[in-house]
Protein backbone atom coordinates (compact mmCIF):
# COMPACT_ATOMS: atom_id res chain seq x y z
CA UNK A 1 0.00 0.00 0.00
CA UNK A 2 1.41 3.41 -0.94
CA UNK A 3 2.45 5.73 1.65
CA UNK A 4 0.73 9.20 2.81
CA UNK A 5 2.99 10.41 5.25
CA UNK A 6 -0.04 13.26 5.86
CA UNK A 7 -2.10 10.60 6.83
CA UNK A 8 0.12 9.00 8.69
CA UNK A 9 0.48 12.35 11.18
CA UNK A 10 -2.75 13.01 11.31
CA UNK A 11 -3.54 9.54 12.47
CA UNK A 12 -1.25 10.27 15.15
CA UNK A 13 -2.48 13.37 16.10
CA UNK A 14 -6.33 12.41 17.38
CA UNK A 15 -8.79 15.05 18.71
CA UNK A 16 -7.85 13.50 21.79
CA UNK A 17 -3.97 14.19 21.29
CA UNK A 18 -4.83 17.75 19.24
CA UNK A 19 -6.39 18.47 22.39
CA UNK A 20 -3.80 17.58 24.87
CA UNK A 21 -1.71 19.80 22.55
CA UNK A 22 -3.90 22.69 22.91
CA UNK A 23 -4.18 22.28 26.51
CA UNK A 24 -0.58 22.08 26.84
CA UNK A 25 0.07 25.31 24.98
CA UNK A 26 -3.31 27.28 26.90
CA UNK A 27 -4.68 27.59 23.34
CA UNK A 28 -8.48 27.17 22.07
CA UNK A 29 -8.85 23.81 20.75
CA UNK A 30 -10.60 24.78 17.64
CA UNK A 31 -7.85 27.15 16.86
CA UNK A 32 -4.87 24.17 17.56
CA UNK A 33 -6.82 22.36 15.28
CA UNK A 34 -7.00 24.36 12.34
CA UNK A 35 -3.36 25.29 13.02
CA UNK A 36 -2.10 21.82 13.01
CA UNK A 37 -4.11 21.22 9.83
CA UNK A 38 -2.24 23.69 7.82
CA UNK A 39 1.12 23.12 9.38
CA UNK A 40 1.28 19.36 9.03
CA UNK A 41 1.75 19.74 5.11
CA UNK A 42 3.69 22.73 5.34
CA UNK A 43 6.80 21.20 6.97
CA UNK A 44 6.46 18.39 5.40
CA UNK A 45 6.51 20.64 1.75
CA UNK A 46 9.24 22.22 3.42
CA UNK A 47 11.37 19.37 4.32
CA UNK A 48 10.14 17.62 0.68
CA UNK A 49 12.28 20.73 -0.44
CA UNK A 50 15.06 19.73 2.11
CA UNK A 51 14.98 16.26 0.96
CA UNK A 52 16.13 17.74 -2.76
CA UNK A 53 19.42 19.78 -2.05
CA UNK A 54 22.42 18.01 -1.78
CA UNK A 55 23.23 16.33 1.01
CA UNK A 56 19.90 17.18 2.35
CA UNK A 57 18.09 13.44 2.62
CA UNK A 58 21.13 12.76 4.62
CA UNK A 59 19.97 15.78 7.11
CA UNK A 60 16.45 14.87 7.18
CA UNK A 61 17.94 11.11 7.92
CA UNK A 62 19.86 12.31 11.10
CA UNK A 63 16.96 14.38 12.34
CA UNK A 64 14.81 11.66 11.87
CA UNK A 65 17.02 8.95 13.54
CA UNK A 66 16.63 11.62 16.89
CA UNK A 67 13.00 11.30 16.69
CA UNK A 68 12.79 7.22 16.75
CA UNK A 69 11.07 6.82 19.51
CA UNK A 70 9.64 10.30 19.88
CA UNK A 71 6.22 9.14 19.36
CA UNK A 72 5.33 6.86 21.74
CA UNK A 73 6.63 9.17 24.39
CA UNK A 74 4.80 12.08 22.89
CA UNK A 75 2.06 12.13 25.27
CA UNK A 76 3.80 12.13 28.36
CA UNK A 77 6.21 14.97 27.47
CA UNK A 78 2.77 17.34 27.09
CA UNK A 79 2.34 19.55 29.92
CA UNK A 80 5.23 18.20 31.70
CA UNK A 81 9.03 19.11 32.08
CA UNK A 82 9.71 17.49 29.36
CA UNK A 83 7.63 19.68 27.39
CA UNK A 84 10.39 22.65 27.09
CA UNK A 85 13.52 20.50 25.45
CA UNK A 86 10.69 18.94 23.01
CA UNK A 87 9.74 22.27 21.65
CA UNK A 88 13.19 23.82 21.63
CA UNK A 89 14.58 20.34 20.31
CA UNK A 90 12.12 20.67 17.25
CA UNK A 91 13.13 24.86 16.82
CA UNK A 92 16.44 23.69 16.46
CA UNK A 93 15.56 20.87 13.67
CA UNK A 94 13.73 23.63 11.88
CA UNK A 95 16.18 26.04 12.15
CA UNK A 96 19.15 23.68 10.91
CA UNK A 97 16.74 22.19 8.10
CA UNK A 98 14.73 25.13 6.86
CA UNK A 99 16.66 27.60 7.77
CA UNK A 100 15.68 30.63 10.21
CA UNK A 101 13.97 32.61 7.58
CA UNK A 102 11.67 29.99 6.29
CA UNK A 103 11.39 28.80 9.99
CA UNK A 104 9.94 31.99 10.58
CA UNK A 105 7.97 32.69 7.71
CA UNK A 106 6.17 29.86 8.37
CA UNK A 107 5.30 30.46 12.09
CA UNK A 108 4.25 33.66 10.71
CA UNK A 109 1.88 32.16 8.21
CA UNK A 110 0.49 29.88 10.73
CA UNK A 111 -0.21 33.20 13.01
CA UNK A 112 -2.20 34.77 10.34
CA UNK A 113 -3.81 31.64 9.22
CA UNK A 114 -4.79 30.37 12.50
CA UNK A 115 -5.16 33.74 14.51
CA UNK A 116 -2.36 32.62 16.96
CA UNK A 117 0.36 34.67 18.64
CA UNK A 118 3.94 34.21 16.64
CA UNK A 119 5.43 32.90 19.70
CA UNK A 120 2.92 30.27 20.26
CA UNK A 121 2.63 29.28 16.80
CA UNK A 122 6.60 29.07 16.85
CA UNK A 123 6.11 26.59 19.99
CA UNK A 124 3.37 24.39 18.00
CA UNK A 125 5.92 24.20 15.10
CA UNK A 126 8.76 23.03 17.44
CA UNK A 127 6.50 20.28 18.84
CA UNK A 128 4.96 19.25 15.57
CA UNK A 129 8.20 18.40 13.79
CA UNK A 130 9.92 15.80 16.63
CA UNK A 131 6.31 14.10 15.52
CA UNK A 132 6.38 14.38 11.68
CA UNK A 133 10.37 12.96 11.85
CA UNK A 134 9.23 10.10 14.42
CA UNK A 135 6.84 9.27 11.57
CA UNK A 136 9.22 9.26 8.69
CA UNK A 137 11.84 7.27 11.22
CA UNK A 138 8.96 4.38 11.68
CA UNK A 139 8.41 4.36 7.94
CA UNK A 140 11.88 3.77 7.26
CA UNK A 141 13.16 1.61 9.93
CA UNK A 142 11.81 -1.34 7.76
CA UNK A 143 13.94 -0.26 4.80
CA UNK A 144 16.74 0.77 5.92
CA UNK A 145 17.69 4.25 6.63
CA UNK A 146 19.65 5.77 3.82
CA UNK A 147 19.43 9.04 1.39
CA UNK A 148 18.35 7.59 -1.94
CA UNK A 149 15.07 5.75 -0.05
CA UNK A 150 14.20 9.29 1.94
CA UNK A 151 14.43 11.79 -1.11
CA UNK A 152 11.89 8.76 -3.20
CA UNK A 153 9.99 8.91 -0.25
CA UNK A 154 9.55 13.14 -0.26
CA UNK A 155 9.19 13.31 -4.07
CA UNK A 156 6.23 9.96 -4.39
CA UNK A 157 4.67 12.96 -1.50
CA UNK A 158 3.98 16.11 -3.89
CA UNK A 159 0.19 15.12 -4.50
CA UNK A 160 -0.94 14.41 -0.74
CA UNK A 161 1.08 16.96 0.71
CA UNK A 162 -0.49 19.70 -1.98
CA UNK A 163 -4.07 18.17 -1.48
CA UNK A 164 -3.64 18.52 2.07
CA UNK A 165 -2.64 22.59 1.84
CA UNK A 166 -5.51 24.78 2.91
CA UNK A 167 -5.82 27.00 -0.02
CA UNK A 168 -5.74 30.44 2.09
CA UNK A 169 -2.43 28.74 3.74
CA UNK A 170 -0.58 28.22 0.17
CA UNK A 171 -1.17 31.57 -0.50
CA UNK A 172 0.65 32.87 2.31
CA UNK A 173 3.61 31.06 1.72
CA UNK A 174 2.94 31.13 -2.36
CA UNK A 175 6.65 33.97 -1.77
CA UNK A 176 8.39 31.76 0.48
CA UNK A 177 9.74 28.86 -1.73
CA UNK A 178 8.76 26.93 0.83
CA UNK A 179 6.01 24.88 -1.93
CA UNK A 180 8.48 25.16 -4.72
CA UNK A 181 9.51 21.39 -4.02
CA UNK A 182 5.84 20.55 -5.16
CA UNK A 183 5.83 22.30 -8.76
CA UNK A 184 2.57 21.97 -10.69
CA UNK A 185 1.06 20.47 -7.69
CA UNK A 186 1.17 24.03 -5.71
CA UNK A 187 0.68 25.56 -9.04
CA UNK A 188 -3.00 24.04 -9.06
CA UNK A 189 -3.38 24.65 -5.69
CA UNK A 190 -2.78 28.19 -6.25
CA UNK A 191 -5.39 28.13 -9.31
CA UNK A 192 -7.83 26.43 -6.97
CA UNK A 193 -7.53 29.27 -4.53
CA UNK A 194 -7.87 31.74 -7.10
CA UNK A 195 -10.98 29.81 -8.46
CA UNK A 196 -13.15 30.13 -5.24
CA UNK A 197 -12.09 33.57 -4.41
CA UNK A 198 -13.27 34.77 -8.07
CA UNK A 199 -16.63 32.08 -7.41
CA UNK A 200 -17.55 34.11 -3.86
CA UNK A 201 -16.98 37.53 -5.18
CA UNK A 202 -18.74 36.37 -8.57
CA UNK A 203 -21.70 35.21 -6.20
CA UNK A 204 -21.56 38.52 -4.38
CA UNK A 205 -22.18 40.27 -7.59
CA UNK A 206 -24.85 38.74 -8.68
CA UNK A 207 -26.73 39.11 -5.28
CA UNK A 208 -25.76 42.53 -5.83
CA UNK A 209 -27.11 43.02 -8.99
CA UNK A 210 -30.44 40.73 -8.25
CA UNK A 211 -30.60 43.34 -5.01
CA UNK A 212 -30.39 46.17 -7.08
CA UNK A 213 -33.38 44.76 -9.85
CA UNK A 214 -35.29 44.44 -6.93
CA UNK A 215 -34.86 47.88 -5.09
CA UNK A 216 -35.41 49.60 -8.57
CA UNK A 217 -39.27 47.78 -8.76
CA UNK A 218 -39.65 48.29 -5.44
CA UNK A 219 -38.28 52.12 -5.24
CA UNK A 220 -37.46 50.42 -1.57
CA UNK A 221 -33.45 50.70 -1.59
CA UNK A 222 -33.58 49.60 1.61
CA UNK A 223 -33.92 46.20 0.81
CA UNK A 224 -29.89 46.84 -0.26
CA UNK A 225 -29.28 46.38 3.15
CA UNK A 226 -29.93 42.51 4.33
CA UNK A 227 -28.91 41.48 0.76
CA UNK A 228 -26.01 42.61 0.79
CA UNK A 229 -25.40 41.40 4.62
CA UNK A 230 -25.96 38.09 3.21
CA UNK A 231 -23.77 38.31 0.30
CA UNK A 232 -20.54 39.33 2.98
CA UNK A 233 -22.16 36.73 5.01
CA UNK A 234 -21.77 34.15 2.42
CA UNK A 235 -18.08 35.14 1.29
CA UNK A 236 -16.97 34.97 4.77
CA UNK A 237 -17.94 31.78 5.37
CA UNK A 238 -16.65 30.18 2.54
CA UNK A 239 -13.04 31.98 2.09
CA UNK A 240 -12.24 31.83 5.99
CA UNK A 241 -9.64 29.41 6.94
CA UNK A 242 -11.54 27.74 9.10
CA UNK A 243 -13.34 26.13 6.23
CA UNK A 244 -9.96 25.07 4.98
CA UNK A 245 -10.06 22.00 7.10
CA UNK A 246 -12.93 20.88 5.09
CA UNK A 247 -11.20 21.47 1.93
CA UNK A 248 -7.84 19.56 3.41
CA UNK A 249 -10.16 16.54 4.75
CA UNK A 250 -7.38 15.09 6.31
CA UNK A 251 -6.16 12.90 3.84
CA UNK A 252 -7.27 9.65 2.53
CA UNK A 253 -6.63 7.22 5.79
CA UNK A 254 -4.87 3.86 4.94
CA UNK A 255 -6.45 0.67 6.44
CA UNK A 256 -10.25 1.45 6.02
CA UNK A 257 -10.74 -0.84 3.04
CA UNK A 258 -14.08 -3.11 3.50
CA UNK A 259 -15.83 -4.79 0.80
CA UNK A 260 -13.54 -3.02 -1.96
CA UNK A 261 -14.44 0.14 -0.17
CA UNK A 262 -11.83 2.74 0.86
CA UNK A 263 -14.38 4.35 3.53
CA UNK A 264 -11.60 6.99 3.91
CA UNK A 265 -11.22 8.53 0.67
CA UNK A 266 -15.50 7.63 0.62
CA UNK A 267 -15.98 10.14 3.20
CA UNK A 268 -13.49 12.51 2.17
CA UNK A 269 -14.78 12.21 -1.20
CA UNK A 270 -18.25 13.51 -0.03
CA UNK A 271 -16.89 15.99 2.05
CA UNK A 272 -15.37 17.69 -0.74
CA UNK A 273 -18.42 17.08 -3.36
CA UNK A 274 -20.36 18.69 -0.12
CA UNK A 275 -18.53 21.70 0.31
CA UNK A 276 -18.49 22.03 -3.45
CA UNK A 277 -22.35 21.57 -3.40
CA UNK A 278 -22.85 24.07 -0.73
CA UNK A 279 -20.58 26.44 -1.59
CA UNK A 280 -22.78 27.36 -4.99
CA UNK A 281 -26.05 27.94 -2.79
CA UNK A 282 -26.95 31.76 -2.88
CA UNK A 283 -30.84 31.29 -3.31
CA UNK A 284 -33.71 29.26 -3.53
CA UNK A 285 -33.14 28.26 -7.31
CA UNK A 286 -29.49 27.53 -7.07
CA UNK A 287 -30.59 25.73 -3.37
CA UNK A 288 -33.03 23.58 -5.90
CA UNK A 289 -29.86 22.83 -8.57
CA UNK A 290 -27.34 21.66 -5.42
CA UNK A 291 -30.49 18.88 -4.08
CA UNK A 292 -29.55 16.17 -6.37
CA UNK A 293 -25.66 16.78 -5.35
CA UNK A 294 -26.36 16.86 -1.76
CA UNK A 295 -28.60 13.30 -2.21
CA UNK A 296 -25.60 11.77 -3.61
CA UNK A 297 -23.61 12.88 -0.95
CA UNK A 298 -26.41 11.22 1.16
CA UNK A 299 -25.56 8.26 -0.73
CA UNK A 300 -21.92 7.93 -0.37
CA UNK A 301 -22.03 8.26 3.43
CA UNK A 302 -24.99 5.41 3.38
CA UNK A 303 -22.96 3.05 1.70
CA UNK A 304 -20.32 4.20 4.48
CA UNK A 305 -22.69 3.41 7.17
CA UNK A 306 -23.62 0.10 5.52
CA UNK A 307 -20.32 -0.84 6.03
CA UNK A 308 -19.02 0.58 10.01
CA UNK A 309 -20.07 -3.10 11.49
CA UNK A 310 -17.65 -4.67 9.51
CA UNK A 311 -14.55 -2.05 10.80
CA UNK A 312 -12.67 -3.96 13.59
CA UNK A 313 -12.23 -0.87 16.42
CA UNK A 314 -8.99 0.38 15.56
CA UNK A 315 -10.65 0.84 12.31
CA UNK A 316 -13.73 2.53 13.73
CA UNK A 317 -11.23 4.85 15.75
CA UNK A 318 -9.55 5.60 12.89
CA UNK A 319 -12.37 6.81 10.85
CA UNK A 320 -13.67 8.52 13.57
CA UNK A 321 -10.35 10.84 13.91
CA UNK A 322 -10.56 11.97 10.22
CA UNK A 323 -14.15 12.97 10.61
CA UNK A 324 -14.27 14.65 13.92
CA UNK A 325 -11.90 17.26 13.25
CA UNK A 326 -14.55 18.18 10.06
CA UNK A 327 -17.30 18.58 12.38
CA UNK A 328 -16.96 22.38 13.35
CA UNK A 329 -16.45 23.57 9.92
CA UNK A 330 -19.18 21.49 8.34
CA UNK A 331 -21.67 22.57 11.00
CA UNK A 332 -21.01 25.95 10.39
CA UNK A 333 -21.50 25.52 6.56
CA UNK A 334 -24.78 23.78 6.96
CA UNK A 335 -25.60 26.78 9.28
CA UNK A 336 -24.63 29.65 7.34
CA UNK A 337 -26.35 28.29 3.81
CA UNK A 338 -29.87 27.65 5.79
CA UNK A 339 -29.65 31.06 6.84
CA UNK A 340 -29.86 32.41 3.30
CA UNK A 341 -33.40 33.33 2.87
CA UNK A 342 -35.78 30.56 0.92
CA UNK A 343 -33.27 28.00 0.93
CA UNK A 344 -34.02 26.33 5.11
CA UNK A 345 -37.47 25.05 3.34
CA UNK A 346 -35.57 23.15 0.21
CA UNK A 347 -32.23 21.75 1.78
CA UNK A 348 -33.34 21.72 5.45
CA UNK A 349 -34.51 17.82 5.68
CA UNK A 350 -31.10 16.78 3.18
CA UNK A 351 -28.68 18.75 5.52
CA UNK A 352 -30.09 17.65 8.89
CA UNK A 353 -30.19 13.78 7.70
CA UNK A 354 -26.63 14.53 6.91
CA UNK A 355 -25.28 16.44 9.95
CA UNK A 356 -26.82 12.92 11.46
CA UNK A 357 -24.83 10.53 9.78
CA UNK A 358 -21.40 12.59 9.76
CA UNK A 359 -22.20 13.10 13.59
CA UNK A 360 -22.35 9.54 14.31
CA UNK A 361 -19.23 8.71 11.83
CA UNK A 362 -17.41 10.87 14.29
CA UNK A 363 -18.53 9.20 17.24
């Protein structure tokens, strides 16, 4: 089975550990979690780049060999004295891999992404890499540590690591070089991100306009007012980083094959075909052309749920960390597009059946 070294940290990093991590850093859950899913594929596009200078798979192979057994003691190092010479052991990795400007830069994108303080999101790097090099140490202790197997390993990453990116995220770093290691993989990304910035303001202009139409009949310009609240409304919600960790999904999960079903890349699948779904609602009639989209979504997660009893419980665990972390973000999605006048009485019964079944997948 082909390796996805973003799912592999994100397996590690359960709402239970992402919240032992915020806890340990006195930060808001919520905000630790969106964090983490933006900086998980941003060192590891950074250290992709690492892993193609000379001599640098040979760096990333003694930084990993520190980590070995980093993971297992993970846990118990949160909150404790042993929290201290983690973080500043995984500042120094950065520092000596990435180099101090890039090590900043990206704390500093993190900051603005996430809405934390520098210094914290400096601290959240320093603990996240030990984890992301204890990873690539396990995947590599059964072949054999050495630099020709580590730089295949970073360059079979591009894809996963750019389909994990947030889209707000890449374009903070898009004058870093810290995604150049990717190529045409954070070149799409980048188009992506352009894409749904140009869809939202499109979809603000054509409230606009329709609110306009309708003031000019009316000779009431006040009705200007809530339309165009909803329109801001609207872009908000769907160019906020927060919705980003609907967009990254967390990753296709390995191991959740039943029947000839990959449940993971099932749900993340509909997650994606969801937010796409969603994300063209701006009134009633284009609430009435997403139905058919949403039932299918309705669908894909039935044929998930079809399935759960035959998930042994590590499985079950499993699926339950990559949907959890979706939960805030989708909830405020399904929120913000029934509040859009006319469309509660089309989509209402589709989205709560749905906000059912993703709730108990997360269970």
């Amino acid at each position: 089975m082909a390796i996805n070294l973003v799912a592999l940290v994100m397996q590690f990093l359960t709402p239970d550990m992402i919240g032992r991590v915020a806890t340990a850093l006195g930060l808001d859950r919520n905000l630790v979690q969106s964090a983490i899913g933006a900086a998980v594929p941003g060192l590891l596009a950074g250290f992709s780049g690492v892993a193609t200078q000379p001599g640098g798979s040979q760096r990333i192979i003694e930084a990993a060999k520190q980590e070995t057994g980093t993971l297992g003691r993970f846990a118990d190092m949160l909150g404790t004295q042993g929290q201290a010479p983690l973080v500043e052991r995984g500042s120094q990795m950065l520092g000596s891999l990435l180099g101090v400007r890039d090590q900043n830069a990206l704390a500093d994108a993190i900051s603005r992404f996430a809405g934390l303080a520098q210094g914290k999101s400096s601290s959240l790097l320093g603990m996240l890499a030990p984890v992301i090099m204890g990873t690539v140490a396990g995947q590599q202790g059964n072949r054999g540590f050495d630099a020709s197997s580590v730089a295949n390993l970073f360059a079979s990453q591009k894809e996963n690591i750019a389909a994990a990116l947030p889209a707000d995220f890449a374009k903070l770093l898009s004058g870093t070089g810290l995604l150049s290691s990717l190529g045409g993989a954070a070149a799409a990304l980048g188009n992506q991100a352009t894409r749904t910035t140009s869809s939202a303001a499109g979809g603000m202009d054509d409230a606009s306009r329709r609110a306009g139409a309708t003031a000019s009949a009316s000779l009431n310009w006040l009705w200007l007012i809530p339309v165009a609240a909803i329109a801001a409304l609207l872009i908000y919600q769907f160019s906020k980083p927060a919705e980003q960790v609907v967009q990254q999904g967390v990753t296709a999960a390995q191991n959740l094959t039943v029947g000839g079903v990959d449940l993971g890349n099932q749900v993340t699948e509909g997650v994606r075909n969801l937010r796409t779904a969603l994300g063209s609602v701006t009134d009633a009639g284009s609430a009435q052309a997403a139905l058919p989209k949403l039932q299918e979504v309705t669908a894909k997660i039935d044929q998930v749920d079809g399935l759960i009893a035959q998930l042994t419980p590590e499985q079950r665990k499993l699926l339950a960390g990559i949907v959890n972390p979706l939960m805030p973000s989708l909830n405020q999605l399904f929120d913000k597009v029934l509040a859009v006048p006319g469309v509660a009485e089309l989509l209402k019964p589709t989205i709560d059946v749905l906000r059912s079944k993703f709730a108990m997948l997360s269970a």
